[in-house]
Protein backbone atom coordinates (compact mmCIF):
# COMPACT_ATOMS: atom_id res chain seq x y z
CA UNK A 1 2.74 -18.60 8.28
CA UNK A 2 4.78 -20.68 5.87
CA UNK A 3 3.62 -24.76 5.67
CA UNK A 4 7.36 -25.36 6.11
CA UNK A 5 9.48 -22.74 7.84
CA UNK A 6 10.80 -19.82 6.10
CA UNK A 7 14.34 -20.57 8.07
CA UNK A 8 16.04 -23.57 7.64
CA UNK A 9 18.99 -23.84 9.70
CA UNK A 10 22.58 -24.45 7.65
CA UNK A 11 23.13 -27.70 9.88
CA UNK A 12 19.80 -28.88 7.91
CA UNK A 13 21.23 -28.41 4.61
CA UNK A 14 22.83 -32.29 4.00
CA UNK A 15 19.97 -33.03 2.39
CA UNK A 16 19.45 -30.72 0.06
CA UNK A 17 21.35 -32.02 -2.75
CA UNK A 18 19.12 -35.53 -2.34
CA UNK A 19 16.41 -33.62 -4.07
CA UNK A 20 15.98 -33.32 -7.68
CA UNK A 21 13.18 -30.13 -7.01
CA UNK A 22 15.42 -28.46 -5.17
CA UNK A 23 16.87 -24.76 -6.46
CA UNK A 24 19.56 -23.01 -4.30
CA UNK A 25 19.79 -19.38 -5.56
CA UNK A 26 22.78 -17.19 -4.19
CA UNK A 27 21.38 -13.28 -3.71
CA UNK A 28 24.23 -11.92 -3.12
CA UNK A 29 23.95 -7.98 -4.03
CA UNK A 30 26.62 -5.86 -5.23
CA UNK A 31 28.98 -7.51 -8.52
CA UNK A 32 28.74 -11.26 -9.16
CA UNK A 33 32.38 -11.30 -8.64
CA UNK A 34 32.13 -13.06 -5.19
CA UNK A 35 29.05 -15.67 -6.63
CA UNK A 36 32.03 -16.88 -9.47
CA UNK A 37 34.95 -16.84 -7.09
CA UNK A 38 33.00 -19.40 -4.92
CA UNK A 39 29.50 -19.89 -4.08
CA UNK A 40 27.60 -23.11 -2.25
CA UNK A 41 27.42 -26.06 -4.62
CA UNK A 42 24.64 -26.19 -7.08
CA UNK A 43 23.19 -22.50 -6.41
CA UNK A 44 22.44 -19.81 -9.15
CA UNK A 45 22.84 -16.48 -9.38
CA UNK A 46 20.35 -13.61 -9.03
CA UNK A 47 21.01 -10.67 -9.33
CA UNK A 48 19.13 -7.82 -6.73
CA UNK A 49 19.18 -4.87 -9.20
CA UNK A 50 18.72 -6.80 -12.66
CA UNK A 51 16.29 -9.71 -11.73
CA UNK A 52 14.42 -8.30 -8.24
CA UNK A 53 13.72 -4.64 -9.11
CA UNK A 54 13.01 -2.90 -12.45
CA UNK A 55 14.88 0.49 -11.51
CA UNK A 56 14.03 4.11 -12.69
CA UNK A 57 13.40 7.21 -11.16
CA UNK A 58 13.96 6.95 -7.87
CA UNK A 59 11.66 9.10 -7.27
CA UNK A 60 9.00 6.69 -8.65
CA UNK A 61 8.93 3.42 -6.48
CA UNK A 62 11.99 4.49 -4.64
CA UNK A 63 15.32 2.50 -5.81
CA UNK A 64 14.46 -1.07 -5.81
CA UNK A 65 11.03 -1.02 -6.89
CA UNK A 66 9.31 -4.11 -8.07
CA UNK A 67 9.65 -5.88 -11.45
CA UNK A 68 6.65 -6.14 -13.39
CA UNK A 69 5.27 -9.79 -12.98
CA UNK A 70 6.35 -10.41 -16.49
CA UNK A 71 9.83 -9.82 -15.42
CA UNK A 72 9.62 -11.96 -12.28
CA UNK A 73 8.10 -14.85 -14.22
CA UNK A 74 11.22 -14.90 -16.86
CA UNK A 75 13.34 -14.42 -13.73
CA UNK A 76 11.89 -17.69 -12.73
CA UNK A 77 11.98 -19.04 -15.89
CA UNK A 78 15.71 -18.35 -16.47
CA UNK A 79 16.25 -19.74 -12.73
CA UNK A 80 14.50 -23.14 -13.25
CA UNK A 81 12.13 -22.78 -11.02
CA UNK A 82 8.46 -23.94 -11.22
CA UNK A 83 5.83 -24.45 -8.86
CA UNK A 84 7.10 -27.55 -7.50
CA UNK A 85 10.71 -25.85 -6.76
CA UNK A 86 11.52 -26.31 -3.13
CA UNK A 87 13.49 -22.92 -3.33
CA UNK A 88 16.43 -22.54 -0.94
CA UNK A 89 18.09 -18.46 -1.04
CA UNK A 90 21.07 -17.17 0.44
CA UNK A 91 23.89 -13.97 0.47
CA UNK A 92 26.66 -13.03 1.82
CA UNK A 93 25.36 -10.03 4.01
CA UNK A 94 24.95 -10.32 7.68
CA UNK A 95 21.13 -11.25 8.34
CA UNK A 96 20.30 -11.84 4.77
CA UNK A 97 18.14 -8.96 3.30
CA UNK A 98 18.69 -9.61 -0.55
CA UNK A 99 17.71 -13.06 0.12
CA UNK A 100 14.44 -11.88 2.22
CA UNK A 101 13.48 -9.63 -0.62
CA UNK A 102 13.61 -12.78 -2.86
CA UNK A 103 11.47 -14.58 -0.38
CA UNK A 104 9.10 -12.61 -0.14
CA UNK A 105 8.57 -11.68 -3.60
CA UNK A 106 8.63 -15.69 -4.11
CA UNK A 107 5.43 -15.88 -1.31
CA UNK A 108 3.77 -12.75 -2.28
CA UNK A 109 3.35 -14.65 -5.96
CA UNK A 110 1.89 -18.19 -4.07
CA UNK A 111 5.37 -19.98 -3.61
CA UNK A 112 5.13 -21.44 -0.48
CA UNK A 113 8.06 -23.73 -0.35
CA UNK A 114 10.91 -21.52 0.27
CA UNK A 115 13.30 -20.72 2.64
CA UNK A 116 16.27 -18.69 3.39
CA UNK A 117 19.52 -19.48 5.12
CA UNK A 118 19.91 -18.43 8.66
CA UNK A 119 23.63 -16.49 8.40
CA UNK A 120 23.47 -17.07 5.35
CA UNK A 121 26.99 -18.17 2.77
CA UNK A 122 29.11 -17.80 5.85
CA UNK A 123 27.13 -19.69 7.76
CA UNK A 124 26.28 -22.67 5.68
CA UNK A 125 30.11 -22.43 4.37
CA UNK A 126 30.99 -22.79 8.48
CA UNK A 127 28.49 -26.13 8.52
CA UNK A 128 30.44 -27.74 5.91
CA UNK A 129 28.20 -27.16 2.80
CA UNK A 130 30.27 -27.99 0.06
CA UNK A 131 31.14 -24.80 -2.21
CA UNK A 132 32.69 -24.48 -5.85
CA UNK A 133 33.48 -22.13 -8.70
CA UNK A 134 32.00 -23.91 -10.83
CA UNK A 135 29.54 -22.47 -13.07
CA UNK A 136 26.03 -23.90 -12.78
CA UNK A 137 23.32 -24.21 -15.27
CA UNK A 138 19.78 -23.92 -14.11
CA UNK A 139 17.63 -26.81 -15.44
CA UNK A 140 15.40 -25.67 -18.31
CA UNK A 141 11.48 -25.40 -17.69
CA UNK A 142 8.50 -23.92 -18.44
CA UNK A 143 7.34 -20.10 -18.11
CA UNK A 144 5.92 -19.63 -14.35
CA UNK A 145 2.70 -18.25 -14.42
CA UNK A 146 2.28 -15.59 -11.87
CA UNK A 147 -1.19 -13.68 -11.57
CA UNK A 148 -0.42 -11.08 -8.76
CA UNK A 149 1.41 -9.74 -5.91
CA UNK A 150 -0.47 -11.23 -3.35
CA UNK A 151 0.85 -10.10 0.39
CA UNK A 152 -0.04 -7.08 1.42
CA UNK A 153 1.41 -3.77 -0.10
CA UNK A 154 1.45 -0.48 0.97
CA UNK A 155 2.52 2.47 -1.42
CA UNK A 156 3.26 6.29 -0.74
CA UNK A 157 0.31 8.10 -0.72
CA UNK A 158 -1.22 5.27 2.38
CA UNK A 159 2.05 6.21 4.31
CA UNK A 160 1.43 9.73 3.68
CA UNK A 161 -2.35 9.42 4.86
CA UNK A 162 -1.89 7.03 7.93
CA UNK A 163 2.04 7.38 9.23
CA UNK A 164 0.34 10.03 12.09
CA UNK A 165 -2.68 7.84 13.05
CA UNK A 166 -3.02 6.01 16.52
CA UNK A 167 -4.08 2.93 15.09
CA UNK A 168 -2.10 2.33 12.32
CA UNK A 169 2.01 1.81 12.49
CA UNK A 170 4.84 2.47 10.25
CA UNK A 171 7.82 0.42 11.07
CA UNK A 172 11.16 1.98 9.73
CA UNK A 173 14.02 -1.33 9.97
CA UNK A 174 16.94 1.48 9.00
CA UNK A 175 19.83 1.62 11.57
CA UNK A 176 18.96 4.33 14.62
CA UNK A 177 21.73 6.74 13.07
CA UNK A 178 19.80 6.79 10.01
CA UNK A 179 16.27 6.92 10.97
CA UNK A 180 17.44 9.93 13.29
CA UNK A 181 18.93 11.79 10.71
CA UNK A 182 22.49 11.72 11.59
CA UNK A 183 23.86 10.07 8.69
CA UNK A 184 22.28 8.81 5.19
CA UNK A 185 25.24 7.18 2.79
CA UNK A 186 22.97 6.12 -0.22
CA UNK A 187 20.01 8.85 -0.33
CA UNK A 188 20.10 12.62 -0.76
CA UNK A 189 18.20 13.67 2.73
CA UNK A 190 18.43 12.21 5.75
CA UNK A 191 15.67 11.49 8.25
CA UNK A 192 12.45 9.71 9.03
CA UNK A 193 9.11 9.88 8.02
CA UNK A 194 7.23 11.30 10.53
CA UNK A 195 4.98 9.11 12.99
CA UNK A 196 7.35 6.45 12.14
CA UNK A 197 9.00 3.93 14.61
CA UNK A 198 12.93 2.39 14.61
CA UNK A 199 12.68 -1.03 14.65
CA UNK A 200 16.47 -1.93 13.33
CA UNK A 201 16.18 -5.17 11.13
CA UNK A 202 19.34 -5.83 13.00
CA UNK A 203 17.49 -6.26 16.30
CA UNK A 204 16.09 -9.67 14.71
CA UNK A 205 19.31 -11.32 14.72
CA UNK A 206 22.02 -12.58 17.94
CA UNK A 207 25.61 -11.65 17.97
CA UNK A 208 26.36 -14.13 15.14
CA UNK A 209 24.01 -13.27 12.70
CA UNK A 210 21.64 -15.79 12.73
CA UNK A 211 18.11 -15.04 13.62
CA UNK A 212 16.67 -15.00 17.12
CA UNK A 213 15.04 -17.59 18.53
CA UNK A 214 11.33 -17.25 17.31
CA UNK A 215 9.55 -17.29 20.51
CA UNK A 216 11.68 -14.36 21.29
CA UNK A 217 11.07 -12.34 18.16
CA UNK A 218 7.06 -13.08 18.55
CA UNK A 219 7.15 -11.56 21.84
CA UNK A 220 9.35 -8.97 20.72
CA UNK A 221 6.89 -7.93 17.97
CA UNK A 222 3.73 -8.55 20.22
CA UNK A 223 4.57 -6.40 22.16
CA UNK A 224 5.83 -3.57 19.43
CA UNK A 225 2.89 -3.64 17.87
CA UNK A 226 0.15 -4.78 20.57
CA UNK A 227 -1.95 -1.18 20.22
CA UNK A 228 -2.51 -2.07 16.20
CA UNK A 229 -4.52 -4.23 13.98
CA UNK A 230 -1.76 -6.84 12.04
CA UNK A 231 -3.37 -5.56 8.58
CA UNK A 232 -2.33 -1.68 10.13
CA UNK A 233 1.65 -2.33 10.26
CA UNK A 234 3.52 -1.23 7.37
CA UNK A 235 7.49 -1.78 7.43
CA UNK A 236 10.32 -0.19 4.98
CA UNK A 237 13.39 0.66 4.93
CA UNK A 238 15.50 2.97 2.77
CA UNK A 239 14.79 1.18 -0.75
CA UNK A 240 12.49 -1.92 0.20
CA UNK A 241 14.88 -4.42 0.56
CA UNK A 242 16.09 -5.03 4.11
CA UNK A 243 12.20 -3.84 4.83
CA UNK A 244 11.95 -7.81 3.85
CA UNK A 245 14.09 -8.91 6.62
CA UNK A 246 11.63 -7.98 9.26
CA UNK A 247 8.86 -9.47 7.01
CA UNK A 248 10.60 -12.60 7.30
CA UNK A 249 11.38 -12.64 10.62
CA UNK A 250 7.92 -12.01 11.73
CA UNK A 251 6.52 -14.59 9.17
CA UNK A 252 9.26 -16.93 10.89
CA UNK A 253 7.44 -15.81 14.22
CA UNK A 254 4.27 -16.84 13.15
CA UNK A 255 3.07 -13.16 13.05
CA UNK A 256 0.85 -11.77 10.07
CA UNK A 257 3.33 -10.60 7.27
CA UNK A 258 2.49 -6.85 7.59
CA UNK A 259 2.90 -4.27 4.28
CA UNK A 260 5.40 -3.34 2.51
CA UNK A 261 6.43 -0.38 1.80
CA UNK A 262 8.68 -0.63 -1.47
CA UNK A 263 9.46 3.04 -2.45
CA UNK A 264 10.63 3.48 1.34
CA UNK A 265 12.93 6.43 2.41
CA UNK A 266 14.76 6.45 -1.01
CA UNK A 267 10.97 7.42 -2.50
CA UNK A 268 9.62 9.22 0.18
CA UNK A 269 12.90 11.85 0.73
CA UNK A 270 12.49 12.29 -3.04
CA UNK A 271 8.93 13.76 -3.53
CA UNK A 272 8.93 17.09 -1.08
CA UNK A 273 6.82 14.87 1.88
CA UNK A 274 7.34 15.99 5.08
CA UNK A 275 10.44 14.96 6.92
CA UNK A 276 11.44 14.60 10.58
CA UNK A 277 15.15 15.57 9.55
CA UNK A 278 18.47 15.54 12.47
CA UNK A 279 16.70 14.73 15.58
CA UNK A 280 19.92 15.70 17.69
């Protein structure tokens, strides 16, 4: 697990602006229409598709497939970020994906001190963080040096070979209508791949939004995944980016952060695998 949590609660954000190596960053997917019109005070912009992925052929790493670590260091770069940065990421969505996705690419380089927003804008917005429209410029440093992706991946041919064994476990964090094939708005086939398990990212979060308690999600996950080796879980999700949510909530747990599957359904539904397709 993180030194310092990977959740910091918006009533702990006060402080924030007290600290001169602090970076807020504001993930917000979709246009950066919202980020101009009003975002928390101080935060830049990322954007999910331009500065988190390096997008192709889908069927090639799936939609949001990594950048290369070039990329992700001039991402950093163009953030102001260095190895010092206490990093602090948020969005607007309900439970925070685009912002987990960030985190985790943030860890999986070394950055340990990060964190993401439980609820997220809303929330921090509802505990009085101040916000603006003003537009913020990130302080100029030095390129981050990054040697490697360094938390455990998984990629398409493992999933293929292992999805069906008893001792390994493939964790699919897509709502139940989706992962049983009753609906699919954003990829061509919908279904599951087979051996798979539902665990909806959703079911990490309370009626507000805000992440369970982590006692409860470390029980919840024990006991999910109690017949399996930690290093034998691999999570996704339709294009590897709310896959990250349930990476950080079980980091937040104090659970080993288990694979990731980046390509995820949007690869996988793509490349003639086999399919468990409408289970109803």
């Amino acid at each position: 697990m993180s030194k310092i949590s990977p959740i910091i609660k918006p009533e702990d954000l006060t402080w924030l602006n007290q600290d001169d190596e602090i970076v807020i960053v504001d993930a917000s997917t979709g246009s950066q229409v919202r980020y101009d019109e009003q975002h928390l005070a101080g935060a830049i912009f990322v954007d999910v598709n331009d500065d988190l992925a390096n997008i192709g052929d889908f069927a090639v790493g799936g939609r949001h497939p990594l950048p290369s670590l070039e990329q992700f260091a001039n991402t950093l770069q163009k953030l102001g970020i260095t190895k010092h940065s206490h990093v602090i990421i948020y969005d607007d969505k309900n439970g925070g994906n685009a912002a987990a996705r960030f985190w985790w690419m943030l860890r999986s380089v070394g950055h340990e001190k990060v964190q993401v927003i439980d609820g997220g804008f809303q929330a921090a917005v509802k505990a009085n963080f101040p916000t603006t429209n003003k537009v913020e410029i990130p302080k100029s440093v030095g390129q981050y040096e990054v040697g490697s992706w360094s938390l455990p991946l998984s990629d398409i041919d493992e999933v293929e070979r292992v999805s069906k064994a008893d001792d390994h476990i493939v964790i699919d964090v897509r709502d139940a209508n989706r992962f049983a094939g009753l609906t699919e708005p954003i990829d061509t086939i919908a279904g599951h791949i087979p051996g798979a398990i539902n665990i909806p990212f959703t079911e990490n979060l309370d009626a507000d939004g805000r992440f369970l308690n982590r006692e409860v999600l470390r029980e919840n996950y024990t006991r999910a995944l109690e017949k399996v080796k930690p290093e034998n879980v691999i999570v996704h999700c339709g294009s590897g980016i709310t896959a990250c949510h349930t990476l950080l909530a079980m980091d937040y747990a104090g659970l080993p952060i288990p694979k990731l599957y980046v390509g995820s359904w949007s690869e996988w539904s793509r490349n003639n695998k086999e399919m468990v397709l409408n289970k109803h």
